[in-house]
PDB file of N, CA and C in Angstrom:
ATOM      1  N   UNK A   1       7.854 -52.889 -29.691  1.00  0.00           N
ATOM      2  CA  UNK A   1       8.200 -54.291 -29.888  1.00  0.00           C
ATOM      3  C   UNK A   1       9.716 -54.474 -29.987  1.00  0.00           C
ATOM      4  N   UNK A   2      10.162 -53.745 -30.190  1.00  0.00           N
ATOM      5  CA  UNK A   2      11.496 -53.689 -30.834  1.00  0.00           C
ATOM      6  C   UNK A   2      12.199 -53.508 -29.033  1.00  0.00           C
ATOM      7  N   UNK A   3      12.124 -52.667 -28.542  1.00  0.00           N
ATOM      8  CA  UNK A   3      12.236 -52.691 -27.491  1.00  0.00           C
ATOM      9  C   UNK A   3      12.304 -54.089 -26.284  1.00  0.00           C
ATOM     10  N   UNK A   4      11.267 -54.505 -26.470  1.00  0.00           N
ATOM     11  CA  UNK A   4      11.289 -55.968 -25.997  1.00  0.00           C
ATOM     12  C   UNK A   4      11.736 -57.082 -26.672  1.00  0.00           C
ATOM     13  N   UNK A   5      12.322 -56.748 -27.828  1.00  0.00           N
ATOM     14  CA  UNK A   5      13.048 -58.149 -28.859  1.00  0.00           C
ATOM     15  C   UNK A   5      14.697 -58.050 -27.737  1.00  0.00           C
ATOM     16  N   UNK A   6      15.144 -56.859 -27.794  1.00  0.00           N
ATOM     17  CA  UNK A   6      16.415 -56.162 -27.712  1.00  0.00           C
ATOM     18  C   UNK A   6      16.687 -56.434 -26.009  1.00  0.00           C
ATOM     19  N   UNK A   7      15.504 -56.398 -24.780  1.00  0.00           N
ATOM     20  CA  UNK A   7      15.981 -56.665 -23.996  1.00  0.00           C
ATOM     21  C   UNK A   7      15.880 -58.027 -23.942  1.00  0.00           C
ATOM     22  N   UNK A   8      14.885 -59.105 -24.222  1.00  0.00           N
ATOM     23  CA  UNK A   8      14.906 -60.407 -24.559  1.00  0.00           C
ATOM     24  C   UNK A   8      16.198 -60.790 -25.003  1.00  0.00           C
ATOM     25  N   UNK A   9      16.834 -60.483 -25.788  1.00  0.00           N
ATOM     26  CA  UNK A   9      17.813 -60.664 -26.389  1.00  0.00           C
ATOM     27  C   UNK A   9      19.042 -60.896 -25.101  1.00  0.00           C
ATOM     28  N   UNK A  10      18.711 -59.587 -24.264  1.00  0.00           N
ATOM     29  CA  UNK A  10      20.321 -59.130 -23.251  1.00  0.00           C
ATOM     30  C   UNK A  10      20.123 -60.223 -22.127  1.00  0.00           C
ATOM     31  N   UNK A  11      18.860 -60.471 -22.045  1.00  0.00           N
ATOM     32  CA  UNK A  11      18.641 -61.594 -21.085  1.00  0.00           C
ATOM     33  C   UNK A  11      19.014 -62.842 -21.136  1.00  0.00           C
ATOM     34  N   UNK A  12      18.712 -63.186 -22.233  1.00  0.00           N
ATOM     35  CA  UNK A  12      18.827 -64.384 -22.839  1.00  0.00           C
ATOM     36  C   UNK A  12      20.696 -64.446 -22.804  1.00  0.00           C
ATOM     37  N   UNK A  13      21.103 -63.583 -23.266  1.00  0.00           N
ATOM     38  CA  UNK A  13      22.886 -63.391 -23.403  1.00  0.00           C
ATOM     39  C   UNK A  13      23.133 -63.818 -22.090  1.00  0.00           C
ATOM     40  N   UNK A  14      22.893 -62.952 -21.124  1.00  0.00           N
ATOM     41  CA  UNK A  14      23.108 -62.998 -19.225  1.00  0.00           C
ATOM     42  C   UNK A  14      23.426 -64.277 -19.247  1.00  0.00           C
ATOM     43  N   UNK A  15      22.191 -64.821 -19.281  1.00  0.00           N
ATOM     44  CA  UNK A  15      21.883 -66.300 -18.797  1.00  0.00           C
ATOM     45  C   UNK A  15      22.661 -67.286 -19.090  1.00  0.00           C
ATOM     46  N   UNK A  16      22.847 -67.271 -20.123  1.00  0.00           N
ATOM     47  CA  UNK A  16      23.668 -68.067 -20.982  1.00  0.00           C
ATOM     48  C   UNK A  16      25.238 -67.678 -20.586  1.00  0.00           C
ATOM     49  N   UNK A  17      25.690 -66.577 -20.423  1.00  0.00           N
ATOM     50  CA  UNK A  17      26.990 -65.928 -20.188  1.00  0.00           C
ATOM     51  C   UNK A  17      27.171 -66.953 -19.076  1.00  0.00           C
ATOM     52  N   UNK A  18      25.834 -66.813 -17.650  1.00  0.00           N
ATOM     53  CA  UNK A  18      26.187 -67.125 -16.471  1.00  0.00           C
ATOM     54  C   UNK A  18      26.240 -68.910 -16.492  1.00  0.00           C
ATOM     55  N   UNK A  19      25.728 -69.522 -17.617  1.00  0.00           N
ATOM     56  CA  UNK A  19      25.895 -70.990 -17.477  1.00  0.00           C
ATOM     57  C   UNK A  19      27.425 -71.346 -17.621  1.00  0.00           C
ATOM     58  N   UNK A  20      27.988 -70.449 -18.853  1.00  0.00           N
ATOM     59  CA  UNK A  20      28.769 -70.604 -19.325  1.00  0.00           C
ATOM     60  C   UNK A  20      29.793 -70.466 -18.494  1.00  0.00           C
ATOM     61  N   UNK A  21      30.020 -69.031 -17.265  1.00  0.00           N
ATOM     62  CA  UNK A  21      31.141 -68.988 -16.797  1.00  0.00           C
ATOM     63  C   UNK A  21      30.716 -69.864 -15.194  1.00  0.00           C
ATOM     64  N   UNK A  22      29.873 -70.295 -15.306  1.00  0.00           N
ATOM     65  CA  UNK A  22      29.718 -71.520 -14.271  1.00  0.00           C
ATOM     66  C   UNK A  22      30.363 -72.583 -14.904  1.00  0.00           C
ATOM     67  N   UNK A  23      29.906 -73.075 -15.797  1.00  0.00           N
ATOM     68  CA  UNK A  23      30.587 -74.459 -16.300  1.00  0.00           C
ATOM     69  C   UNK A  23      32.550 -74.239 -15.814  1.00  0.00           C
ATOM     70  N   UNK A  24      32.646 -73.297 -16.881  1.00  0.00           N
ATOM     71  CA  UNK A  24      34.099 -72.753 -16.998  1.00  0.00           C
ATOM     72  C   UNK A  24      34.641 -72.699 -15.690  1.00  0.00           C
ATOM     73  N   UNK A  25      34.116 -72.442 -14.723  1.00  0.00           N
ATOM     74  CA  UNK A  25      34.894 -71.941 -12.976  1.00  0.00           C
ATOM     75  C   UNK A  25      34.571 -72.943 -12.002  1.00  0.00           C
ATOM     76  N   UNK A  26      33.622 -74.021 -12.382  1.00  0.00           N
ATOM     77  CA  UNK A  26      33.395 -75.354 -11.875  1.00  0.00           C
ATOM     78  C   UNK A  26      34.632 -76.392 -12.101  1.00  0.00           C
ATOM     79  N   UNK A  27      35.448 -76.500 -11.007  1.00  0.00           N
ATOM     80  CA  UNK A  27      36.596 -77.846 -11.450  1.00  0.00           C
ATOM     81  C   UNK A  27      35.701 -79.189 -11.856  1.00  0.00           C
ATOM     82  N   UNK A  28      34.272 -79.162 -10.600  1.00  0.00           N
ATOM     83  CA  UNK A  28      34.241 -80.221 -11.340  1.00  0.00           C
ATOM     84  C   UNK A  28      32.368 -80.711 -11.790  1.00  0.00           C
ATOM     85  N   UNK A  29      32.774 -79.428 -12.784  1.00  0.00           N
ATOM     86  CA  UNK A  29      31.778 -79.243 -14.563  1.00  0.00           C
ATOM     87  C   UNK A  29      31.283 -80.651 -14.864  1.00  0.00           C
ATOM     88  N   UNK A  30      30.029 -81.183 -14.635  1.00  0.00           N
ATOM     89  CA  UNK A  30      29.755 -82.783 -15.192  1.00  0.00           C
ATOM     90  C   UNK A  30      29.093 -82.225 -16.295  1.00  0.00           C
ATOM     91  N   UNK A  31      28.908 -81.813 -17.633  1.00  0.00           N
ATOM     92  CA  UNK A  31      28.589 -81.451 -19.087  1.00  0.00           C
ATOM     93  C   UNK A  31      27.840 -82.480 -19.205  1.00  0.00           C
ATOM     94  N   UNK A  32      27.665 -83.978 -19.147  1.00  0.00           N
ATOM     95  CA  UNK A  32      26.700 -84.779 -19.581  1.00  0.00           C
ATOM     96  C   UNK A  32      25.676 -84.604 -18.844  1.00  0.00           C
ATOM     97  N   UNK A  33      25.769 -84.066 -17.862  1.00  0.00           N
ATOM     98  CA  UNK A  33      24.092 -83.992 -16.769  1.00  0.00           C
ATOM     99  C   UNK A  33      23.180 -83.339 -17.627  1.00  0.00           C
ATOM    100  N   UNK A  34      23.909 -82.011 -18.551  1.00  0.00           N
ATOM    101  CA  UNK A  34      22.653 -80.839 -18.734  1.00  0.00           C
ATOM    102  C   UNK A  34      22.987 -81.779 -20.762  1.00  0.00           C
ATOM    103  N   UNK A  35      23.482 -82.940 -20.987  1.00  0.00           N
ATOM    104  CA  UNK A  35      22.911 -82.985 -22.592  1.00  0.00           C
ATOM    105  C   UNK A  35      21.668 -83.863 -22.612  1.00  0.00           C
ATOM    106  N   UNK A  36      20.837 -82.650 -23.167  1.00  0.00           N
ATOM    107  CA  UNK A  36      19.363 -83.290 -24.114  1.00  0.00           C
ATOM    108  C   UNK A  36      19.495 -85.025 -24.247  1.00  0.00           C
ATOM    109  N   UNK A  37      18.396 -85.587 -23.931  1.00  0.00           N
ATOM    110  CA  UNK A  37      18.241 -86.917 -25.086  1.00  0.00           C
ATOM    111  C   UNK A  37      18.619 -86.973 -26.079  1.00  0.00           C
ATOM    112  N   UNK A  38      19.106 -88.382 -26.918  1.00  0.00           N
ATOM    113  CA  UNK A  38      19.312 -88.237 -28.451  1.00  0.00           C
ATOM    114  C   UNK A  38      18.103 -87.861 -29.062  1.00  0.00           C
ATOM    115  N   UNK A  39      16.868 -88.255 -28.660  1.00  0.00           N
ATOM    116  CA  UNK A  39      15.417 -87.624 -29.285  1.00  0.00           C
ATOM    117  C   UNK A  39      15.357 -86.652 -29.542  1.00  0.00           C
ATOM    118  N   UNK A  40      15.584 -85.939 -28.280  1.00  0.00           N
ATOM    119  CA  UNK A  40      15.443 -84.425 -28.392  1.00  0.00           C
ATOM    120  C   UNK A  40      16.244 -83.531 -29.116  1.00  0.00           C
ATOM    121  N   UNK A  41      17.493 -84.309 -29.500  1.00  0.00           N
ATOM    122  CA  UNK A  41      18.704 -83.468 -30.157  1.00  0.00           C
ATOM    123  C   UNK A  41      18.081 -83.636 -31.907  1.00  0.00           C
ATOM    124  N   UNK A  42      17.633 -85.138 -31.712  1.00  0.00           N
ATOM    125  CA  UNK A  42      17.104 -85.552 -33.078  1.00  0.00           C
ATOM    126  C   UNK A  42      16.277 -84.623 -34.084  1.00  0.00           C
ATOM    127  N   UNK A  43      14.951 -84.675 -33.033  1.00  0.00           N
ATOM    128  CA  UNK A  43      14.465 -83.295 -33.427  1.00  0.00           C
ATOM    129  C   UNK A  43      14.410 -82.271 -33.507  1.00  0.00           C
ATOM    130  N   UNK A  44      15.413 -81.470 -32.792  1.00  0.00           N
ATOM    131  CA  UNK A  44      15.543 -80.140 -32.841  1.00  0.00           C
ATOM    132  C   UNK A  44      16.359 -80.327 -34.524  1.00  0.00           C
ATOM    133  N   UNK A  45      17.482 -81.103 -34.270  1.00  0.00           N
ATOM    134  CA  UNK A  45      18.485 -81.059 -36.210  1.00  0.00           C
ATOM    135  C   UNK A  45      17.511 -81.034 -36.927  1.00  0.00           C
ATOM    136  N   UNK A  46      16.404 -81.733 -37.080  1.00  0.00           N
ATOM    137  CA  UNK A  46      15.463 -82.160 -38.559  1.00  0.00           C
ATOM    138  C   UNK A  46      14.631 -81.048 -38.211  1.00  0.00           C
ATOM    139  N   UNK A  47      13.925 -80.273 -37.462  1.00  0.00           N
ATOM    140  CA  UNK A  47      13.478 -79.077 -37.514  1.00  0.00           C
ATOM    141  C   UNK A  47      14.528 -78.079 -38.386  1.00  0.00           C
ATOM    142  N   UNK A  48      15.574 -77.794 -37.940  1.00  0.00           N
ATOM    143  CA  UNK A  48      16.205 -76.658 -38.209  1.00  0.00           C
ATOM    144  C   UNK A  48      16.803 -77.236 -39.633  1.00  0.00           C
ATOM    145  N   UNK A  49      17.266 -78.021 -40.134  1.00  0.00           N
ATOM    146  CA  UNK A  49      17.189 -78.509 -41.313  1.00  0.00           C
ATOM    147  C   UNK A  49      16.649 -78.513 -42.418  1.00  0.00           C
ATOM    148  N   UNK A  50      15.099 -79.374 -41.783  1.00  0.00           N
ATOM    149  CA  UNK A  50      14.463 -79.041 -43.161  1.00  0.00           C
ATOM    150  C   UNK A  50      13.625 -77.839 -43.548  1.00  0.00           C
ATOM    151  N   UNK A  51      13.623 -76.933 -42.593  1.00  0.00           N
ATOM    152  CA  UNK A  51      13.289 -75.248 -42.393  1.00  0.00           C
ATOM    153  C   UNK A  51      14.292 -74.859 -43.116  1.00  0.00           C
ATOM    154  N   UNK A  52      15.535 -74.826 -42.795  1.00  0.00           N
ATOM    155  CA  UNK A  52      16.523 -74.372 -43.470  1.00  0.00           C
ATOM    156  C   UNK A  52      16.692 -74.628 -44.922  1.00  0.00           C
ATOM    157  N   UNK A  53      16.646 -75.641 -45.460  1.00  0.00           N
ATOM    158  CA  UNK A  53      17.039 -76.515 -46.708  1.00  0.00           C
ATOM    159  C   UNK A  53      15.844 -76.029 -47.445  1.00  0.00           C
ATOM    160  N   UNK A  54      14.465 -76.003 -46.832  1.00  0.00           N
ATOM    161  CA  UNK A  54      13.461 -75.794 -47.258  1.00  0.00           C
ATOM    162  C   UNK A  54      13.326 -74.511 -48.121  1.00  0.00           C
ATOM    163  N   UNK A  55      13.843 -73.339 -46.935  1.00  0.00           N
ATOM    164  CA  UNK A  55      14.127 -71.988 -47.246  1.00  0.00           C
ATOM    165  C   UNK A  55      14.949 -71.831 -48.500  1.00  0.00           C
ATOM    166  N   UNK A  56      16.075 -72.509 -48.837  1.00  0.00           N
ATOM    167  CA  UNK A  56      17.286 -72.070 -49.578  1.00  0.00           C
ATOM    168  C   UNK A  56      16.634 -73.079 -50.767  1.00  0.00           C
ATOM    169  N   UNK A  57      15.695 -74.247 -50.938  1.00  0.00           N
ATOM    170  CA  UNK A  57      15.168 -74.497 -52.235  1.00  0.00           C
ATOM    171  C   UNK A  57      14.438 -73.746 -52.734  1.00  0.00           C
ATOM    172  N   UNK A  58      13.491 -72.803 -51.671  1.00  0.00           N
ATOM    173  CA  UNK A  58      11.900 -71.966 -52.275  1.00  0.00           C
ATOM    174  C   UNK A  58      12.092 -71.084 -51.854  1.00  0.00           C
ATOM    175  N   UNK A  59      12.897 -70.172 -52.601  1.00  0.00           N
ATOM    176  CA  UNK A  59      13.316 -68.883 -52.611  1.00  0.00           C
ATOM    177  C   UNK A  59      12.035 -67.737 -52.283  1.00  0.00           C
ATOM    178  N   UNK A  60      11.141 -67.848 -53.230  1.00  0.00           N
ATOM    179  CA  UNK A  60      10.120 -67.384 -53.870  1.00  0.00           C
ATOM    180  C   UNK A  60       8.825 -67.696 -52.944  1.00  0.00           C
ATOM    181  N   UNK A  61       9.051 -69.039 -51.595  1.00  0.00           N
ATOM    182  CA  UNK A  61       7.759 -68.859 -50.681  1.00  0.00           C
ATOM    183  C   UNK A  61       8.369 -67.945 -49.493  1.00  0.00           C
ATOM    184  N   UNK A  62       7.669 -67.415 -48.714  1.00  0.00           N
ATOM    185  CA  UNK A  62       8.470 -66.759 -47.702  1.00  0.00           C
ATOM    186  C   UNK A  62       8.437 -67.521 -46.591  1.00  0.00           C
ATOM    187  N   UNK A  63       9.804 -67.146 -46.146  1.00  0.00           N
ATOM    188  CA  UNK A  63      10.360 -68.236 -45.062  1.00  0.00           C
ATOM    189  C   UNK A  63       9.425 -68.372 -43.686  1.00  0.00           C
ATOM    190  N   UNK A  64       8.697 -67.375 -43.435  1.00  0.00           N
ATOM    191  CA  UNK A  64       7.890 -67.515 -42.242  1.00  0.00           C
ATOM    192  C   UNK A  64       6.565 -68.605 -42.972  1.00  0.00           C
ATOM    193  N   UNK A  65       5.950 -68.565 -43.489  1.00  0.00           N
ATOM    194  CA  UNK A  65       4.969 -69.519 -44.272  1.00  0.00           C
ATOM    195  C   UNK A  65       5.935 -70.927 -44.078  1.00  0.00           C
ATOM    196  N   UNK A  66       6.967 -71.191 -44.671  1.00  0.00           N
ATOM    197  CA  UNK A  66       7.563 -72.193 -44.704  1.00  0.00           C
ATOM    198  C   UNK A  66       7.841 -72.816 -43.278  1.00  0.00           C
ATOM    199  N   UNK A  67       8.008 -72.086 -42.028  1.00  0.00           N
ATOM    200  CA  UNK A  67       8.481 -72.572 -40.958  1.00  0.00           C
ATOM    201  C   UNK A  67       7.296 -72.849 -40.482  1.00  0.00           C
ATOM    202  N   UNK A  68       6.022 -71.902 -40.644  1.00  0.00           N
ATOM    203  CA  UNK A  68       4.522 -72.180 -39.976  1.00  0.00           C
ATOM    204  C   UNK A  68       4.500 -73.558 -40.541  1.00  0.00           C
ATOM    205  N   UNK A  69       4.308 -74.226 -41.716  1.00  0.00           N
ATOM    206  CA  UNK A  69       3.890 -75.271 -42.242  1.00  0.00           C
ATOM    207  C   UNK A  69       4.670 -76.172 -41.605  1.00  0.00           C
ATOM    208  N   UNK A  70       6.229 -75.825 -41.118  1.00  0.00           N
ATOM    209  CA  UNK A  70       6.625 -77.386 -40.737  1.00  0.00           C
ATOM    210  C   UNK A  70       6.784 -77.447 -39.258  1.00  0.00           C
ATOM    211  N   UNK A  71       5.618 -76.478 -38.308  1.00  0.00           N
ATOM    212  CA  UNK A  71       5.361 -76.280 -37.122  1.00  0.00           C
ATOM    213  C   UNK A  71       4.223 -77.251 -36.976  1.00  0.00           C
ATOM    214  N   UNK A  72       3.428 -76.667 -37.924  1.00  0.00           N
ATOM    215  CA  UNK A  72       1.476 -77.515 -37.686  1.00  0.00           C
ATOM    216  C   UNK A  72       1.980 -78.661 -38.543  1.00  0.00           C
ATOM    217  N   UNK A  73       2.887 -79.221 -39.539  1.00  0.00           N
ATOM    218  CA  UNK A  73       3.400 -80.495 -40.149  1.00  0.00           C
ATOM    219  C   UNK A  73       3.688 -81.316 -38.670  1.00  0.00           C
ATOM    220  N   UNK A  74       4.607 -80.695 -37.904  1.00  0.00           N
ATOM    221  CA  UNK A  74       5.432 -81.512 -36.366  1.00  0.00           C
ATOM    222  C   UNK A  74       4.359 -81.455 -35.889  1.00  0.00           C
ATOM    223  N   UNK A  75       3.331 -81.123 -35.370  1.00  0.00           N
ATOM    224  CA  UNK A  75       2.194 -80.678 -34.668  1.00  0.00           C
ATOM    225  C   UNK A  75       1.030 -81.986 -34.910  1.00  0.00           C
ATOM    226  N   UNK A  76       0.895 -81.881 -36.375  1.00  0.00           N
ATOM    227  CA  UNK A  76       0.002 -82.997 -36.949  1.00  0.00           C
ATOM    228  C   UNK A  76       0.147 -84.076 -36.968  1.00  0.00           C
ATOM    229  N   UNK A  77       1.685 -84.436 -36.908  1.00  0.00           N
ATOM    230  CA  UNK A  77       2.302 -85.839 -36.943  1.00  0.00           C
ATOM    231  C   UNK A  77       2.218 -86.037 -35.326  1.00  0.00           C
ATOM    232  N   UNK A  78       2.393 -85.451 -34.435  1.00  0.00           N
ATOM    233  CA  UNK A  78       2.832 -85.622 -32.807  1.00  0.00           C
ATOM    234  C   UNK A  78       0.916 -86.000 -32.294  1.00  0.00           C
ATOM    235  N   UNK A  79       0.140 -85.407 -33.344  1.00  0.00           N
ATOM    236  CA  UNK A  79      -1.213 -86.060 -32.816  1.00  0.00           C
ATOM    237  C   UNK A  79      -1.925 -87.059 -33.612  1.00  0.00           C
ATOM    238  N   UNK A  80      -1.761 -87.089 -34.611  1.00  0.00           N
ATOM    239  CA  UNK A  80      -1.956 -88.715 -35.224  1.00  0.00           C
ATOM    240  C   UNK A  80      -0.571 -89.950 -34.395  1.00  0.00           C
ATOM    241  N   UNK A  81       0.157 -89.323 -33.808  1.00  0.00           N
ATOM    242  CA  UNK A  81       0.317 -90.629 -33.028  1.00  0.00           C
ATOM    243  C   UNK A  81      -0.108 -90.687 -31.890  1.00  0.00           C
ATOM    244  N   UNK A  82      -0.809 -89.802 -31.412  1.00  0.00           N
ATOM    245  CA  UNK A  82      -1.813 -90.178 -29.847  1.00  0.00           C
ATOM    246  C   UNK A  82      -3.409 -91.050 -30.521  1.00  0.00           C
ATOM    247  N   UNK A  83      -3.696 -91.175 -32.183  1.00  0.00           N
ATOM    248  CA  UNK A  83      -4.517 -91.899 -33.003  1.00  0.00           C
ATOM    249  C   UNK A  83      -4.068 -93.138 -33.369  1.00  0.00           C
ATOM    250  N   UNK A  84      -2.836 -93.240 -33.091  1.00  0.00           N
ATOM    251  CA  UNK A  84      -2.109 -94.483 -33.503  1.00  0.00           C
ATOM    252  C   UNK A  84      -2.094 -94.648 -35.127  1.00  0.00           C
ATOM    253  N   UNK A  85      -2.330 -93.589 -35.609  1.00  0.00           N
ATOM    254  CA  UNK A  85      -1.939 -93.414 -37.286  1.00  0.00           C
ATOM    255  C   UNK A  85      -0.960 -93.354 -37.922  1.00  0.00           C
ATOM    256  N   UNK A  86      -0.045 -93.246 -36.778  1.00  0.00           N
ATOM    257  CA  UNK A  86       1.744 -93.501 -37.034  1.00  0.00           C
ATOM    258  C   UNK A  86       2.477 -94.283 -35.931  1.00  0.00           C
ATOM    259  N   UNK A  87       3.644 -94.501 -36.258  1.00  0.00           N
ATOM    260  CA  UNK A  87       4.019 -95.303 -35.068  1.00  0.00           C
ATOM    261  C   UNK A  87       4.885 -94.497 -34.119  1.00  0.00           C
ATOM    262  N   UNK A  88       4.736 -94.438 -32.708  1.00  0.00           N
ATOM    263  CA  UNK A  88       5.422 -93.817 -31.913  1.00  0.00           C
ATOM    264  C   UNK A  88       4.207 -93.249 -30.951  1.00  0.00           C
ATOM    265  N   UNK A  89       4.538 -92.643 -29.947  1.00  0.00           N
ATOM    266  CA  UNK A  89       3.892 -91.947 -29.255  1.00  0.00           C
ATOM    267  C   UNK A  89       3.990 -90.684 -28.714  1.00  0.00           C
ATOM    268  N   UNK A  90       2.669 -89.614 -28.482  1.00  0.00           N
ATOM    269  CA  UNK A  90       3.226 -88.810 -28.449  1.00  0.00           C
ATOM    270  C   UNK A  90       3.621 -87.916 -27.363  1.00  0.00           C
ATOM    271  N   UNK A  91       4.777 -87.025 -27.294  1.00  0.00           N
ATOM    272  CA  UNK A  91       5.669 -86.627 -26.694  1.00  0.00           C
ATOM    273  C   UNK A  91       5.644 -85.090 -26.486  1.00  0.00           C
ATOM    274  N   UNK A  92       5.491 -84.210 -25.755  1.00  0.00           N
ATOM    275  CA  UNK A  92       4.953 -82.779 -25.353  1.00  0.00           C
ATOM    276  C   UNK A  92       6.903 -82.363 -25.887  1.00  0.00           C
ATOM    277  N   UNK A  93       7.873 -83.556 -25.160  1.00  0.00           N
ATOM    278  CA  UNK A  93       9.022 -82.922 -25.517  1.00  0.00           C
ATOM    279  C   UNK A  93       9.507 -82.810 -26.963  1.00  0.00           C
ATOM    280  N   UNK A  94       9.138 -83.315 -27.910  1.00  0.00           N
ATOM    281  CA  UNK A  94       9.279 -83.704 -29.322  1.00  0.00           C
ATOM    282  C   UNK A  94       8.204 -82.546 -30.339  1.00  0.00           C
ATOM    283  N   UNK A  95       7.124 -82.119 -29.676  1.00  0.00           N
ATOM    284  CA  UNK A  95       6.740 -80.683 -30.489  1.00  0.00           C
ATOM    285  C   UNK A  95       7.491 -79.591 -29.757  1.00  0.00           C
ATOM    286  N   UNK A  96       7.946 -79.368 -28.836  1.00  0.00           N
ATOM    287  CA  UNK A  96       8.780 -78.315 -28.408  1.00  0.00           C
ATOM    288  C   UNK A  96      10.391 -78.526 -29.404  1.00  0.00           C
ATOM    289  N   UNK A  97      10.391 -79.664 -29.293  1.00  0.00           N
ATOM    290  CA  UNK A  97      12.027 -80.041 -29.965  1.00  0.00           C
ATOM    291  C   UNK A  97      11.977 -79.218 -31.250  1.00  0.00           C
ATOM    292  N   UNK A  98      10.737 -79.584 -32.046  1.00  0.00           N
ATOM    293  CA  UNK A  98      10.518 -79.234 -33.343  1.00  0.00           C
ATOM    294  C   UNK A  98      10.434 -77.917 -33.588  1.00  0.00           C
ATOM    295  N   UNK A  99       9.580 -77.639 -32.497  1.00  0.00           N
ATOM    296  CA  UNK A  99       9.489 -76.199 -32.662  1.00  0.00           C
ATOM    297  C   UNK A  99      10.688 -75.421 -32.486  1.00  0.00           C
ATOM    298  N   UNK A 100      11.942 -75.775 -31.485  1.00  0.00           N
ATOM    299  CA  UNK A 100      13.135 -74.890 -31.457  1.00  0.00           C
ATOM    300  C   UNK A 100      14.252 -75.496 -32.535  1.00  0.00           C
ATOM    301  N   UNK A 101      13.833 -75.937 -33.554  1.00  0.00           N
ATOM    302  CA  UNK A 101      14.527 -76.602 -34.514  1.00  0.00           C
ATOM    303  C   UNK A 101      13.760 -75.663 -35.862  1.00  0.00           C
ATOM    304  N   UNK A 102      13.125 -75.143 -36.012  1.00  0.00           N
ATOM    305  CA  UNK A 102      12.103 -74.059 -36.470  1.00  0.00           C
ATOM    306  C   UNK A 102      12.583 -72.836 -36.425  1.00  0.00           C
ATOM    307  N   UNK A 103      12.932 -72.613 -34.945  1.00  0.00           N
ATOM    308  CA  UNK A 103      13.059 -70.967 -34.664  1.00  0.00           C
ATOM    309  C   UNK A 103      14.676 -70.960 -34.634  1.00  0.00           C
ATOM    310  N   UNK A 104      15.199 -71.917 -34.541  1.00  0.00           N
ATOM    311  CA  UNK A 104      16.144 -71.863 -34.927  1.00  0.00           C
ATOM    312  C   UNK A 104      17.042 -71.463 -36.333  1.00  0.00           C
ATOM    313  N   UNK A 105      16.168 -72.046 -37.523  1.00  0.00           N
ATOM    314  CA  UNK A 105      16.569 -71.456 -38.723  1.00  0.00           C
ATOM    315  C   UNK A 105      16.110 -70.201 -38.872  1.00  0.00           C
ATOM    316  N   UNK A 106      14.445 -70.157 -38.401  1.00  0.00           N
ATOM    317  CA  UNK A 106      14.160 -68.686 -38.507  1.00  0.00           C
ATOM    318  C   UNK A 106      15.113 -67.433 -37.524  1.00  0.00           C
ATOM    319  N   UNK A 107      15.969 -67.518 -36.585  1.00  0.00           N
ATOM    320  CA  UNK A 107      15.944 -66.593 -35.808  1.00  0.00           C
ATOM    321  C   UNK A 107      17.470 -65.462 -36.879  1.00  0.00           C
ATOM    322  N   UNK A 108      17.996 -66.309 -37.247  1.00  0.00           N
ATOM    323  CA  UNK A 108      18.897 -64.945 -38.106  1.00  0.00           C
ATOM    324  C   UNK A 108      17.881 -63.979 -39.215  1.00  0.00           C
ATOM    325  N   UNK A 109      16.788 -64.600 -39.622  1.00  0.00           N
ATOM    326  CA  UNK A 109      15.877 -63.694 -40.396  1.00  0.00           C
ATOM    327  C   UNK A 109      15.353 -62.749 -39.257  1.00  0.00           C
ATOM    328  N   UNK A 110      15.061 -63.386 -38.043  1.00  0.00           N
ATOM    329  CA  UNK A 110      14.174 -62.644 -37.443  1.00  0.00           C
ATOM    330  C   UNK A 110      15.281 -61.271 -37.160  1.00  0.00           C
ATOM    331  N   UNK A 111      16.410 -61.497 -36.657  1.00  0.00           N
ATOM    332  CA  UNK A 111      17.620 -60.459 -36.341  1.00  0.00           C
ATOM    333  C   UNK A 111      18.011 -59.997 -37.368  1.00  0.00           C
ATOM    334  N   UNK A 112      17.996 -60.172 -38.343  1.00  0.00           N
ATOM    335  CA  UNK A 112      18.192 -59.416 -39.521  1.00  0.00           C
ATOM    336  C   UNK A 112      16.941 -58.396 -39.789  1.00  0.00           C
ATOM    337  N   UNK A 113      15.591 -58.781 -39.941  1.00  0.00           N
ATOM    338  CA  UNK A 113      14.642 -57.722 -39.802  1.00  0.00           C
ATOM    339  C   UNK A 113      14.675 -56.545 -38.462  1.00  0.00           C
ATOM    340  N   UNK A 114      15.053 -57.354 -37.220  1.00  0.00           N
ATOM    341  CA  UNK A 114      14.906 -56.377 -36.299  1.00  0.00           C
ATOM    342  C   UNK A 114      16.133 -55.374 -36.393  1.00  0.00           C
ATOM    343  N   UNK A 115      17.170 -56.197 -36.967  1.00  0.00           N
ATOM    344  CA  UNK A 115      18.644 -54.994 -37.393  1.00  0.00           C
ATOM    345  C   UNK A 115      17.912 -53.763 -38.601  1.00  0.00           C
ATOM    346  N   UNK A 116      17.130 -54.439 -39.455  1.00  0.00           N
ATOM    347  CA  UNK A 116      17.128 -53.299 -40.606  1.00  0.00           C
ATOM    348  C   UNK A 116      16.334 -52.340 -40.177  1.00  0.00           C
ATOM    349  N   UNK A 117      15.266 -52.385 -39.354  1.00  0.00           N
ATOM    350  CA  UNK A 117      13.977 -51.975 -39.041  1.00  0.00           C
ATOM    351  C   UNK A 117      14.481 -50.520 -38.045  1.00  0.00           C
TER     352      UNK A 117
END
């Protein structure tokens, strides 16, 4: 497993390296094409937020429990509004948002276990 965290990891770097020195070597770089919706930015912050905030009040629950709960929390709310039990509708892009607003607070725990391990 560890093995596949580590090349995941180099891939993920690549990719990102290669957006990056595209943007950078592009004279003419349009940066607003590739920004997210405000929705989507919305929810990714309040994912990684209240995961985060969550974590650093409840020391004592463990942080993976804490991020599961506010996965199936985003999850539960995104289908009581296809019930109309809340207001809004629901959005396939807005549980993904949540969810990388999630793994987002979790991912220095996760690299910190795969460093100690």
């Amino acid at each position: 497993m560890q093995t596949v965290i580590l090349w995941a990891g180099r891939a993920a770097l690549v990719a990102v390296l290669a957006v990056v020195v595209s943007g950078a070597l592009n004279p003419m770089h349009d940066a607003s094409r590739f920004a997210p919706a405000p929705d989507v930015v919305e929810h990714v912050v309040y994912g990684y937020l209240m995961t985060l905030l969550a974590i650093v009040s409840f020391p004592r629950i463990n942080p993976w429990l804490i991020g599961g709960t506010f996965l199936g929390l985003g999850a539960g709310f995104e289908v009581a509004q296809i019930f109309a039990l809340v207001s809004g509708t629901f959005q396939w892009k807005d549980l993904v948002s949540n969810a990388a607003g999630v793994a987002a607070a979790l991912a220095p725990l996760a690299v910190g276990r795969f460093r100690n391990s």
